[in-house]
C-alpha atoms as a PDB file:
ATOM      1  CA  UNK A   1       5.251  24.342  44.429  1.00  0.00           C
ATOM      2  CA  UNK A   2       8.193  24.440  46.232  1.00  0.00           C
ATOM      3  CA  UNK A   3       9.863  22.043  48.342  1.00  0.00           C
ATOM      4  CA  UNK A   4       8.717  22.380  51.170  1.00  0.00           C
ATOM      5  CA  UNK A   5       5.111  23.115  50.547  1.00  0.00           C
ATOM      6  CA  UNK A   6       5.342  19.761  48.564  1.00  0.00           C
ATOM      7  CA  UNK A   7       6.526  18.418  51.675  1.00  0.00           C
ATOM      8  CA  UNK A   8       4.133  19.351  54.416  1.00  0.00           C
ATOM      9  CA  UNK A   9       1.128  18.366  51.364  1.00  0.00           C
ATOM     10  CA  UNK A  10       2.644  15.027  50.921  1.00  0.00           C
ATOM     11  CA  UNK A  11       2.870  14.801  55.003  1.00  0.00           C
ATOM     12  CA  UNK A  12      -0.939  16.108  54.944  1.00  0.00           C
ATOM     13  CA  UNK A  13      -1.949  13.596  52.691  1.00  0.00           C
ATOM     14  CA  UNK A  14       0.013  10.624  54.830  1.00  0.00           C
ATOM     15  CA  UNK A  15      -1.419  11.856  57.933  1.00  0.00           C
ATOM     16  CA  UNK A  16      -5.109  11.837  56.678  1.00  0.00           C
ATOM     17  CA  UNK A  17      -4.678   8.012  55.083  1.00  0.00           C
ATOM     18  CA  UNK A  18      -3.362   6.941  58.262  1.00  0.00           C
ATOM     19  CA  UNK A  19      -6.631   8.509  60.061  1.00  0.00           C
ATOM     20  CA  UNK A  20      -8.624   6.802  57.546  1.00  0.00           C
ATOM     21  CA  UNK A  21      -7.038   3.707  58.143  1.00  0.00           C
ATOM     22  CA  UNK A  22      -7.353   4.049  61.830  1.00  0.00           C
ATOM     23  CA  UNK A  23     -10.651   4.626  61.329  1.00  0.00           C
ATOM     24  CA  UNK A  24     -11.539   1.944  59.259  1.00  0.00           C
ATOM     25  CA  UNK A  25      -9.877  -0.459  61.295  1.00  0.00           C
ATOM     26  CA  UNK A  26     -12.050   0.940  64.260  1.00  0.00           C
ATOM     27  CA  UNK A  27     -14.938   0.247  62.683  1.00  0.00           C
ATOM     28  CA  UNK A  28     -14.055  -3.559  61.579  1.00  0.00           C
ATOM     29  CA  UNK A  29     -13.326  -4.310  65.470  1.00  0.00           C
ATOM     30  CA  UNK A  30     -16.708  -2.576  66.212  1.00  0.00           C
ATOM     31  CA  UNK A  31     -18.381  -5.060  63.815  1.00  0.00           C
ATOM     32  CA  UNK A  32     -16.693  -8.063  64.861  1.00  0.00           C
ATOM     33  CA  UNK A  33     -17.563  -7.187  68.604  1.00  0.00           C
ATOM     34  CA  UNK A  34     -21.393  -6.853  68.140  1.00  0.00           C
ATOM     35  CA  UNK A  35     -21.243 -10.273  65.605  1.00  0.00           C
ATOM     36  CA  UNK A  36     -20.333 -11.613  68.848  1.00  0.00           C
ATOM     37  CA  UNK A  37     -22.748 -10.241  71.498  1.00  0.00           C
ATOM     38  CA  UNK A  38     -25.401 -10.920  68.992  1.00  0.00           C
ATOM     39  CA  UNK A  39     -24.386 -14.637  69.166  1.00  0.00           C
ATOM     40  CA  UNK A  40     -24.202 -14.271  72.907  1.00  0.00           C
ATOM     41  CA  UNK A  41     -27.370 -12.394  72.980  1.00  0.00           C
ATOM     42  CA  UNK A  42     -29.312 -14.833  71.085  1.00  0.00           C
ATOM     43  CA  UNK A  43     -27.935 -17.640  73.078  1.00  0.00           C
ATOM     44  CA  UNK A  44     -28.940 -16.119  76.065  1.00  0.00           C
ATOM     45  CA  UNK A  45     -32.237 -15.565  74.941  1.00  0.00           C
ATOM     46  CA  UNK A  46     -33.291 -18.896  72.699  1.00  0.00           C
ATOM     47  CA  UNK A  47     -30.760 -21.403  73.627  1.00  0.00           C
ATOM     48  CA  UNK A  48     -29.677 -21.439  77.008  1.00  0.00           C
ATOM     49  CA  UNK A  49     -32.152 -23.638  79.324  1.00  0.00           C
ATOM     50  CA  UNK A  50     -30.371 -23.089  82.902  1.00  0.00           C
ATOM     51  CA  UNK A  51     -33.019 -21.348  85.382  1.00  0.00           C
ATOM     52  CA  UNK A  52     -30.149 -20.479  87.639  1.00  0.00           C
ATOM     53  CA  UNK A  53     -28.235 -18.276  85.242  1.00  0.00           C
ATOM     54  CA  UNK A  54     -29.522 -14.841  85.827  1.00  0.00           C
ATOM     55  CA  UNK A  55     -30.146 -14.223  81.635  1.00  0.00           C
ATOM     56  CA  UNK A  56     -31.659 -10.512  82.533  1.00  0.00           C
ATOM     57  CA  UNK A  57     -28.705  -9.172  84.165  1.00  0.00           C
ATOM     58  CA  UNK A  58     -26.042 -10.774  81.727  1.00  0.00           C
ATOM     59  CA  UNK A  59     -28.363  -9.108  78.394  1.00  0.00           C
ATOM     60  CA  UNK A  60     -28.886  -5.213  80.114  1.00  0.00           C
ATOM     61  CA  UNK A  61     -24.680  -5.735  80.680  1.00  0.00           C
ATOM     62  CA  UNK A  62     -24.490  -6.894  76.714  1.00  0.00           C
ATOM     63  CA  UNK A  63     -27.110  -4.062  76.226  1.00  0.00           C
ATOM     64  CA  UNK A  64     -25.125  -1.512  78.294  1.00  0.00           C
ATOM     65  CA  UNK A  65     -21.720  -2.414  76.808  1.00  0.00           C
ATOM     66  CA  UNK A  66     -23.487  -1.965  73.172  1.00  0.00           C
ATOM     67  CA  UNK A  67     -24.773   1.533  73.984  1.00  0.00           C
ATOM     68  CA  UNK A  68     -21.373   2.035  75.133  1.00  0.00           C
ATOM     69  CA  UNK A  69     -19.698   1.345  71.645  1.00  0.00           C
ATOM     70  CA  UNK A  70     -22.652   2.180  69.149  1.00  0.00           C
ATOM     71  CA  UNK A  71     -24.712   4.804  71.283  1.00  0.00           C
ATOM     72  CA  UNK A  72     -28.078   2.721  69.799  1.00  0.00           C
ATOM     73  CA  UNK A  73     -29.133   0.225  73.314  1.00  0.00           C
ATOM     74  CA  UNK A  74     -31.397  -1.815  71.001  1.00  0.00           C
ATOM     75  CA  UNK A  75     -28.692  -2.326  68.435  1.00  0.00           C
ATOM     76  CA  UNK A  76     -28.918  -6.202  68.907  1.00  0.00           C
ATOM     77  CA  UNK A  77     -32.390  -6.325  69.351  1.00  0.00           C
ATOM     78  CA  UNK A  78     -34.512  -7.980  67.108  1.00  0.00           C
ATOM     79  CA  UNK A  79     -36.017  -6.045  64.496  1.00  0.00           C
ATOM     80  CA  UNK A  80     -39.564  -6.180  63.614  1.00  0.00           C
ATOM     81  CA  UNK A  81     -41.198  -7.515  60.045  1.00  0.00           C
ATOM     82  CA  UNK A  82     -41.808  -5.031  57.413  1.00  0.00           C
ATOM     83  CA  UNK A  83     -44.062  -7.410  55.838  1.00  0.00           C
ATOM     84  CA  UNK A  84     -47.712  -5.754  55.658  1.00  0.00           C
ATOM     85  CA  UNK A  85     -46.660  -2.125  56.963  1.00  0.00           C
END
């Protein structure tokens, strides 16, 4: 191998890690991000107790944004029992 082709493989190789990375990074902040509109979803849902908040509108805009990042709406949703099926 010369010099050069060593080169442009070791620049290869750097270039795909650094995708990787990016990547992996990407999907950490992803994760993070619905940890927290699950919280806010389930608050909105079982804790909050204020009739003037409009809870619909604020959950289809967690639900929309959600879509948005994960292309699966019901994402946050909860998920039925597998006991007896």
């Amino acid at each position: 191998m010369t010099k050069a082709e060593n080169r442009a493989a070791a620049k290869a190789w750097h270039d795909e890690r650094m995708r990787q990375r990016a990547e992996d990074a990407r999907a950490e902040a992803v994760a993070a991000d619905l940890a927290e509109l699950g919280r806010l979803r389930h608050y909105l849902v079982f804790g909050r107790k204020d009739g003037r908040a409009d809870r619909d509108k604020l959950m289809n805009a967690i639900d929309d944004y959600v879509e948005e990042m994960t292309g699966d709406r019901t994402k946050l949703h909860a998920q039925g029992s597998s006991i007896g099926a």
